[in-house]
PDB file of N, CA and C in Angstrom:
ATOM      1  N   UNK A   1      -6.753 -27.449 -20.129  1.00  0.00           N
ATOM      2  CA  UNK A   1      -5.627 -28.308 -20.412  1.00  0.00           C
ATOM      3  C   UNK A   1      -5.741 -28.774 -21.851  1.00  0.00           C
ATOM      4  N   UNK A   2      -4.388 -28.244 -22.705  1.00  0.00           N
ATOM      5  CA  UNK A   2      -4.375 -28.994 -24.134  1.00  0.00           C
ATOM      6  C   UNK A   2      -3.188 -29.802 -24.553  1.00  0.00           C
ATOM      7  N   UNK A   3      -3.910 -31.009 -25.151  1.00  0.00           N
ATOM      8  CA  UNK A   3      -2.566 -31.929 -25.798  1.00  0.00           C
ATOM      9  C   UNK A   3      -1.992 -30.809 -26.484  1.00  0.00           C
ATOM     10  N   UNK A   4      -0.415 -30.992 -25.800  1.00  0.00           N
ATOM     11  CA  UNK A   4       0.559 -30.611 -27.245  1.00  0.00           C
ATOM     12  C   UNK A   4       1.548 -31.522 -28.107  1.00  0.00           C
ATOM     13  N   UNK A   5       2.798 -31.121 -28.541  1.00  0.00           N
ATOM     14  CA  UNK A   5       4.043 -31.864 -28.994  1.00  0.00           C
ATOM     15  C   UNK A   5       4.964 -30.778 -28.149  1.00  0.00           C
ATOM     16  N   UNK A   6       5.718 -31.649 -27.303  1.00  0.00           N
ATOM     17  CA  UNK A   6       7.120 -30.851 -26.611  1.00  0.00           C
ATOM     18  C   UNK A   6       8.206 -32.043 -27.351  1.00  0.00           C
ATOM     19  N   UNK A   7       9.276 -31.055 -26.996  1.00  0.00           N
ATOM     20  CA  UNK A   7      10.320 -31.715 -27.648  1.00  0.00           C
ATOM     21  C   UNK A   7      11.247 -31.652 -26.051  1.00  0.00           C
ATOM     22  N   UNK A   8      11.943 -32.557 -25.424  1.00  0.00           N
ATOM     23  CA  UNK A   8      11.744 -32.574 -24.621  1.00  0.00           C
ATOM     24  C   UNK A   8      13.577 -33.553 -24.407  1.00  0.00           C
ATOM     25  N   UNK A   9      14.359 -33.518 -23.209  1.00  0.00           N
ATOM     26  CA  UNK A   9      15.663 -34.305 -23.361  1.00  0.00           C
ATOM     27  C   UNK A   9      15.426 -34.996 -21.500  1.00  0.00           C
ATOM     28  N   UNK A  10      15.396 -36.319 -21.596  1.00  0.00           N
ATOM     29  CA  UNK A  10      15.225 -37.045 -20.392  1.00  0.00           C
ATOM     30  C   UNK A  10      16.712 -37.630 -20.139  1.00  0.00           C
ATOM     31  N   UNK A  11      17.097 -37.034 -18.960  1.00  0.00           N
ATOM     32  CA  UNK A  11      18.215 -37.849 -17.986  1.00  0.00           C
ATOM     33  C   UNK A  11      18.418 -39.393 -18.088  1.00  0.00           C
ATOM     34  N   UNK A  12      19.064 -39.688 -16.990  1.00  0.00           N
ATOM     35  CA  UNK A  12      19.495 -40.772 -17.136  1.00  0.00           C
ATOM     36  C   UNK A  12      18.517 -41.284 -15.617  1.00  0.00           C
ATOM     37  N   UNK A  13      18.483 -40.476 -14.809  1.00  0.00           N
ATOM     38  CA  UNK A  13      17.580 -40.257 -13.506  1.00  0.00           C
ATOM     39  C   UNK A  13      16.280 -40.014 -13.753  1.00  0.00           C
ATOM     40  N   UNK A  14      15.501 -39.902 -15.149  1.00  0.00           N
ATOM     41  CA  UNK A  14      14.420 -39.459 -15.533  1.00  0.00           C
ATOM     42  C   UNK A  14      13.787 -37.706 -15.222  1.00  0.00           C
ATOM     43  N   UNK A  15      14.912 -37.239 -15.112  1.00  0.00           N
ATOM     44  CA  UNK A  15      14.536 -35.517 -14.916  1.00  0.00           C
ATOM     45  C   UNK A  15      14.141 -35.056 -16.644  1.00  0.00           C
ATOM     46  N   UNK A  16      13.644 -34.571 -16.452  1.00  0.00           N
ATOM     47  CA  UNK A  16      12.957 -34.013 -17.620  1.00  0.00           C
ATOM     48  C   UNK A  16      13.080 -32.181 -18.238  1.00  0.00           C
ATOM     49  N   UNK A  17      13.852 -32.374 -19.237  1.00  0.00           N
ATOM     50  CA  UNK A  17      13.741 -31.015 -19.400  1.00  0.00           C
ATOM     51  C   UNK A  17      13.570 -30.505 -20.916  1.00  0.00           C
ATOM     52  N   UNK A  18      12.179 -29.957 -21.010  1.00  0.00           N
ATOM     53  CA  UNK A  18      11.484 -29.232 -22.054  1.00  0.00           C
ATOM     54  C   UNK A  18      12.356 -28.673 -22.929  1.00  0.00           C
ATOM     55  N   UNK A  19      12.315 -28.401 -24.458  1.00  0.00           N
ATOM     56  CA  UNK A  19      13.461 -27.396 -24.749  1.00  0.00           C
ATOM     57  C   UNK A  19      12.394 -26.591 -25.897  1.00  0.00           C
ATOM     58  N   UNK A  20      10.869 -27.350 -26.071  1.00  0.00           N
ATOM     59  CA  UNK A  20      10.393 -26.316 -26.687  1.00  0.00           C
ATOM     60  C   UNK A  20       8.962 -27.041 -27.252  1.00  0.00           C
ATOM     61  N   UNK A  21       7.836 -26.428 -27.741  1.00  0.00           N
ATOM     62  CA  UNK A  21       6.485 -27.123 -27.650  1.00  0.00           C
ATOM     63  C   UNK A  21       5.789 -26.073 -28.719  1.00  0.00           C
ATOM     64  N   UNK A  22       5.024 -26.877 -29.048  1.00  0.00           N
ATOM     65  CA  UNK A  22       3.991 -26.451 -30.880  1.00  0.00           C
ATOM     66  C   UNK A  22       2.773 -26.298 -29.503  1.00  0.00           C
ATOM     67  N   UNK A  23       2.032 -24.821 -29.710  1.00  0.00           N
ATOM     68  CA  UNK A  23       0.642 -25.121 -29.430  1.00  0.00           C
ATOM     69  C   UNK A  23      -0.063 -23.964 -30.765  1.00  0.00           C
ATOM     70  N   UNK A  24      -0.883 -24.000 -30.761  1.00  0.00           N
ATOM     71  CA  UNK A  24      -1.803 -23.574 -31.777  1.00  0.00           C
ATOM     72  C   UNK A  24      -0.846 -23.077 -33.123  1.00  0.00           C
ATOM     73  N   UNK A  25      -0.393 -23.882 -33.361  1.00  0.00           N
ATOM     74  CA  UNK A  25       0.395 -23.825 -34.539  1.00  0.00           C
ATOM     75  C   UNK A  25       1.483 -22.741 -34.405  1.00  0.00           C
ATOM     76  N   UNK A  26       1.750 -22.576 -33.463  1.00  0.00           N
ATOM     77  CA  UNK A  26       3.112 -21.921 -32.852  1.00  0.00           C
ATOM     78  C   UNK A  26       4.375 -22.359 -31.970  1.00  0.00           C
ATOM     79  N   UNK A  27       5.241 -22.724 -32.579  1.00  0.00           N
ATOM     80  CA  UNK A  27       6.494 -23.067 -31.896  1.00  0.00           C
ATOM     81  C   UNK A  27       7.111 -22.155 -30.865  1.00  0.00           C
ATOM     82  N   UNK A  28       7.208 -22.726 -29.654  1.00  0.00           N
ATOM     83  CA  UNK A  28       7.656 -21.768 -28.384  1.00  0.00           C
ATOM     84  C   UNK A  28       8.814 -22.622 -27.700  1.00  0.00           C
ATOM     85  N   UNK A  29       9.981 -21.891 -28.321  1.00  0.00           N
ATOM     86  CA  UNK A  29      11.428 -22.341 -27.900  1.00  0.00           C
ATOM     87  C   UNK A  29      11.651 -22.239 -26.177  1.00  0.00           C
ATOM     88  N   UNK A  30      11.706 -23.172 -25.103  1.00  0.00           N
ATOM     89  CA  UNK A  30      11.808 -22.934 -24.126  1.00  0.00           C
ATOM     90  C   UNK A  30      13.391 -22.108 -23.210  1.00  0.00           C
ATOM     91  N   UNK A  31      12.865 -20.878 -23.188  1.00  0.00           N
ATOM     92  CA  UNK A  31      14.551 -20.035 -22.129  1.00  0.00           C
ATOM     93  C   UNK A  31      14.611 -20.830 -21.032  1.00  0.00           C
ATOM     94  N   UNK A  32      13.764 -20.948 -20.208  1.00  0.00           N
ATOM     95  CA  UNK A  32      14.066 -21.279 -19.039  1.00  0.00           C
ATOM     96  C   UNK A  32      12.924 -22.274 -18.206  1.00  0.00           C
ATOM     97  N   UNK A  33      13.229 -23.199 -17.148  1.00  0.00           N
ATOM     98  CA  UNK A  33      12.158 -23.404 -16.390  1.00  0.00           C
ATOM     99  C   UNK A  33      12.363 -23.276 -14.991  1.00  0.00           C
ATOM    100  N   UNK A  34      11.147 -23.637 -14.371  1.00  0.00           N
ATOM    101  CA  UNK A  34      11.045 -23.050 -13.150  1.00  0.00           C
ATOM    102  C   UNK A  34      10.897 -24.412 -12.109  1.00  0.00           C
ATOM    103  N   UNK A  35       9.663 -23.831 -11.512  1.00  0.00           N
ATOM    104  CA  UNK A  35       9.022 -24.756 -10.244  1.00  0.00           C
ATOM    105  C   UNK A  35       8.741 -26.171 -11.431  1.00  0.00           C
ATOM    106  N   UNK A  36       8.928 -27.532  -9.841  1.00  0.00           N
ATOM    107  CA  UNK A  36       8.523 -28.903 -10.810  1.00  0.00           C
ATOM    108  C   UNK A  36       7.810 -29.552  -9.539  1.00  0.00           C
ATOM    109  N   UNK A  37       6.309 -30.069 -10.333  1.00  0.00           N
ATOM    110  CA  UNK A  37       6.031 -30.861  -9.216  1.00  0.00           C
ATOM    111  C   UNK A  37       5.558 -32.468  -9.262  1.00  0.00           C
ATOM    112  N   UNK A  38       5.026 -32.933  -8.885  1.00  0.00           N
ATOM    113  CA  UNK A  38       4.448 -34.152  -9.174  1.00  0.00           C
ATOM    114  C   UNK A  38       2.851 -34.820  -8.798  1.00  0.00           C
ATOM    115  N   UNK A  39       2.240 -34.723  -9.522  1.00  0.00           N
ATOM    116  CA  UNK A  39       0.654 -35.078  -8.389  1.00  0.00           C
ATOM    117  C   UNK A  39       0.355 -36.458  -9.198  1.00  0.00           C
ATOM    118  N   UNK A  40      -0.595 -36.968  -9.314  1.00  0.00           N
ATOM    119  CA  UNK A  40      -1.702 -37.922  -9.529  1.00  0.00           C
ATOM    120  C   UNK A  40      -1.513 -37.851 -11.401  1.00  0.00           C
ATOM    121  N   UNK A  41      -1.931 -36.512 -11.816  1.00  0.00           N
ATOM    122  CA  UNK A  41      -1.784 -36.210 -13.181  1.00  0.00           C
ATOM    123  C   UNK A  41      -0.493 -36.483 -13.648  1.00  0.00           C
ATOM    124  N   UNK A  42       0.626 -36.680 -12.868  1.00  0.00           N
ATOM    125  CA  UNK A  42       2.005 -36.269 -13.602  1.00  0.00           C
ATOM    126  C   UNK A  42       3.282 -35.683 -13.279  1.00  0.00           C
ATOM    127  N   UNK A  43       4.210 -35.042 -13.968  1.00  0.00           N
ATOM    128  CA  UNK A  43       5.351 -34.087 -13.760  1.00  0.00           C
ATOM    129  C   UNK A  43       4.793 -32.751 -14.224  1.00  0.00           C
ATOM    130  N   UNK A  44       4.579 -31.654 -13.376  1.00  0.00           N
ATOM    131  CA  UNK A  44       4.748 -30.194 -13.768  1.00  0.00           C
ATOM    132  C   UNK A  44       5.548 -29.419 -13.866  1.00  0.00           C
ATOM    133  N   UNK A  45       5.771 -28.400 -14.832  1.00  0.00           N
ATOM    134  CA  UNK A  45       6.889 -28.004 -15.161  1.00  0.00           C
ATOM    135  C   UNK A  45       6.460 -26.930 -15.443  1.00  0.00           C
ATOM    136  N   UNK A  46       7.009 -25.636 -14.629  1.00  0.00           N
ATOM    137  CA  UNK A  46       6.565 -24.356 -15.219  1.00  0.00           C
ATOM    138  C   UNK A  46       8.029 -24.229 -16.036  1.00  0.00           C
ATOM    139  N   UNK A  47       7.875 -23.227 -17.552  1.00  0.00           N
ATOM    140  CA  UNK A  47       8.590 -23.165 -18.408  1.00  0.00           C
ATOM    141  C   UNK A  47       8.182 -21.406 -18.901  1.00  0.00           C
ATOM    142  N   UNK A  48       9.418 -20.799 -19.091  1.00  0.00           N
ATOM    143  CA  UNK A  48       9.536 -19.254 -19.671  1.00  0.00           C
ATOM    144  C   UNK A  48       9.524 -19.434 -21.256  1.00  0.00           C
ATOM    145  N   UNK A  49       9.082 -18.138 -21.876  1.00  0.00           N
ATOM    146  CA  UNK A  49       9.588 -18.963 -23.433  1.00  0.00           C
ATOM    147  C   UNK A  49       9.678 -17.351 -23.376  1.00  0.00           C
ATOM    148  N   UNK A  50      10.412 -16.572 -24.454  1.00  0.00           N
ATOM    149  CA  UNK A  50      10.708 -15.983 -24.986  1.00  0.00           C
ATOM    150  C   UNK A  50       9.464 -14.435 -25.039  1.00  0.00           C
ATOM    151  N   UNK A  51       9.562 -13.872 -24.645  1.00  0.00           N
ATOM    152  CA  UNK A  51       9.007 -12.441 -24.490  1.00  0.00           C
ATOM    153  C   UNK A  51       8.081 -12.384 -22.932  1.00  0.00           C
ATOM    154  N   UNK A  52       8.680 -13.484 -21.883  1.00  0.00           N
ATOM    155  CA  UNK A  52       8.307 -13.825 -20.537  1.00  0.00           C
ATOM    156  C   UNK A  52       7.347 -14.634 -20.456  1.00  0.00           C
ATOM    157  N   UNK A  53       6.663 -14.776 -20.962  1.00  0.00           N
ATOM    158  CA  UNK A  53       5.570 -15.929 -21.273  1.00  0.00           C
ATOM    159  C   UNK A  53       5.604 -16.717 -20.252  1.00  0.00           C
ATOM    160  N   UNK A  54       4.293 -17.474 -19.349  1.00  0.00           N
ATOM    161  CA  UNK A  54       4.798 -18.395 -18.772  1.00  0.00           C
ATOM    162  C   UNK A  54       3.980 -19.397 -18.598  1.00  0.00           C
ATOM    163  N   UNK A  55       4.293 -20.844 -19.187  1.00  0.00           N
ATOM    164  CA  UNK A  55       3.323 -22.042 -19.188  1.00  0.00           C
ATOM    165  C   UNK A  55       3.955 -23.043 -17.971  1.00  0.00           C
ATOM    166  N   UNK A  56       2.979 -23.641 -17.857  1.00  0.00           N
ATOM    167  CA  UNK A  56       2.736 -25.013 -17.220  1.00  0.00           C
ATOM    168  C   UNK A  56       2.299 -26.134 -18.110  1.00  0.00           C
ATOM    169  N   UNK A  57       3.709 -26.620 -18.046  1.00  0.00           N
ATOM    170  CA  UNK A  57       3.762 -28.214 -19.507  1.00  0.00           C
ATOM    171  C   UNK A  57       3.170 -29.691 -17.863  1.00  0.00           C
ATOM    172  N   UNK A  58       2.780 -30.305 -18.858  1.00  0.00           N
ATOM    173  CA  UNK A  58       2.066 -31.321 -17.423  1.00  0.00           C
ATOM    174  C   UNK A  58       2.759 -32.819 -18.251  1.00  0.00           C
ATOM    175  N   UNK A  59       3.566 -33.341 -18.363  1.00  0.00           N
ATOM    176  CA  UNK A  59       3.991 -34.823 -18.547  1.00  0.00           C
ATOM    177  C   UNK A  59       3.062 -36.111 -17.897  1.00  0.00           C
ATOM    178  N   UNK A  60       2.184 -36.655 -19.136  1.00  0.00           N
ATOM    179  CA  UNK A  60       1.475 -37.477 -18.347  1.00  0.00           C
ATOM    180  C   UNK A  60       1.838 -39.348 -18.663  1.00  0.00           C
ATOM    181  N   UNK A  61       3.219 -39.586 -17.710  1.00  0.00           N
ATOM    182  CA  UNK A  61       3.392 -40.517 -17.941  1.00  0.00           C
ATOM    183  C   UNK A  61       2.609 -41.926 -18.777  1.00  0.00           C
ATOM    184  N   UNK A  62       1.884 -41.853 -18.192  1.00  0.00           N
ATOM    185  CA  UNK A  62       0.883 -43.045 -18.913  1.00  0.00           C
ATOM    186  C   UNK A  62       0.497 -43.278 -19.999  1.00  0.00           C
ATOM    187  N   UNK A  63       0.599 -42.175 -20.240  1.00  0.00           N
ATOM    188  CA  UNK A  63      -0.118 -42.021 -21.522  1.00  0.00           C
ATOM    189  C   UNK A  63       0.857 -41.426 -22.631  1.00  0.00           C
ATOM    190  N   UNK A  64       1.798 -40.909 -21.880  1.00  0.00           N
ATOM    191  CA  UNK A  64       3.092 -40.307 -22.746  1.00  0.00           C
ATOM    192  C   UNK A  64       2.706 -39.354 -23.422  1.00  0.00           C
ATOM    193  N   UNK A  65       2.102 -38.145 -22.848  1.00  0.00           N
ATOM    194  CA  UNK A  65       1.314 -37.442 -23.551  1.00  0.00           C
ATOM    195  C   UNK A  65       2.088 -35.687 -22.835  1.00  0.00           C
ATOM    196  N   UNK A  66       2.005 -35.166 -23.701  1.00  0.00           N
ATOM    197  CA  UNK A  66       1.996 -33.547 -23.083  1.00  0.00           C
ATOM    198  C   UNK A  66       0.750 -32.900 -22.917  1.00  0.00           C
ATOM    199  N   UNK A  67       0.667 -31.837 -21.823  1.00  0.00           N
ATOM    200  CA  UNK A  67      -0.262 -30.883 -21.793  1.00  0.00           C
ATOM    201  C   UNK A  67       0.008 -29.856 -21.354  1.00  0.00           C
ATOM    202  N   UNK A  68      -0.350 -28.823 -21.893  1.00  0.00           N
ATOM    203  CA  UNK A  68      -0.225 -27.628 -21.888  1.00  0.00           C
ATOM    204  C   UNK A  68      -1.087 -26.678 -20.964  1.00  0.00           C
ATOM    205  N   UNK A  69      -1.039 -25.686 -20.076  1.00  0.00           N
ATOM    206  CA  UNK A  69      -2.211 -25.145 -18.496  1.00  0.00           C
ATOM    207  C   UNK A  69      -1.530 -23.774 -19.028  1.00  0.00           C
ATOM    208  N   UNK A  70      -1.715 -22.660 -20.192  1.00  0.00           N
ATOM    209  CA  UNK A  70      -1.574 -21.365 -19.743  1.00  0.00           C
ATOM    210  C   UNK A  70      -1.563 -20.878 -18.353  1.00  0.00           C
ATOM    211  N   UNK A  71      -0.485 -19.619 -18.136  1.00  0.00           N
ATOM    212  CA  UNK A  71      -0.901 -19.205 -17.040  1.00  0.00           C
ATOM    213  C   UNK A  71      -0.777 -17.539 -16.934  1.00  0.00           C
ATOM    214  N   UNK A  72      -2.088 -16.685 -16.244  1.00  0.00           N
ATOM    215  CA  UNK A  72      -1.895 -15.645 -16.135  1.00  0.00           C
ATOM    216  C   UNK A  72      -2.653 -15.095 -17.535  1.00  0.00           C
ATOM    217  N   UNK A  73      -2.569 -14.056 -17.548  1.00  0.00           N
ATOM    218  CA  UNK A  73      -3.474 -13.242 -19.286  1.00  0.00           C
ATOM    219  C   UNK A  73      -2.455 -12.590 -20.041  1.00  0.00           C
ATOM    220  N   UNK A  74      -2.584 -12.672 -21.181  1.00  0.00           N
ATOM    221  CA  UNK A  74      -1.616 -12.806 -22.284  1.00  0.00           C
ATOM    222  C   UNK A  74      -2.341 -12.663 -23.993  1.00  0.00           C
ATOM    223  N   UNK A  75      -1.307 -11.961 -25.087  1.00  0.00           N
ATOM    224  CA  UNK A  75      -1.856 -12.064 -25.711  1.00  0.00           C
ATOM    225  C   UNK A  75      -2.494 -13.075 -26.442  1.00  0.00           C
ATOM    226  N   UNK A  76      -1.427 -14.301 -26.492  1.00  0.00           N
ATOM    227  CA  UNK A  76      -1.477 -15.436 -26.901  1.00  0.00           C
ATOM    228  C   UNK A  76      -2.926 -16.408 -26.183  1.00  0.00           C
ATOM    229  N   UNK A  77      -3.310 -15.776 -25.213  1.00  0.00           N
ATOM    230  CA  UNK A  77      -4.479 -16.436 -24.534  1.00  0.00           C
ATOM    231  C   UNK A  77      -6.064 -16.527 -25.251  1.00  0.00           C
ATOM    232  N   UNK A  78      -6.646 -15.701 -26.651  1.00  0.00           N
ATOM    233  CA  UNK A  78      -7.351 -15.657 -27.070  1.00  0.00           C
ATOM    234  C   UNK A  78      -7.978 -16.611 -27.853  1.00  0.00           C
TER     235      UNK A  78
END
């Protein structure tokens, strides 16, 4: 799990939706998202970005913080 910066547009209901996130000095414009859940840690949000890619952004209220959970193997995973 890594802090990122998402850029991010919150409802009026507090739904949350990603539109794009800096990780290792790479900007990843979000296409689409997926499954959302909620545990102990937060809001999860699986998110597509552009050549299928697929992350898990973690919203950690408390702290108002993003995090980032790769998922699956990829080039970007190194």
């Amino acid at each position: 799990m890594e802090l990122i910066d998402v850029t991010a547009q919150f409802d009026s209901q507090g739904r949350i939706t990603p539109l794009g996130f800096i990780w290792k000095g790479l900007t990843f414009p979000v296409d689409s998202t997926g499954r959302r859940w909620e545990d102990e840690r937060g809001q999860h949000i699986l998110v597509m970005v552009p050549g299928g890619r697929t992350f898990e952004l973690l919203y950690a209220a408390q702290e108002r913080a993003w995090y980032l959970i790769p998922i699956g193997p990829g080039p970007l995973m190194a």
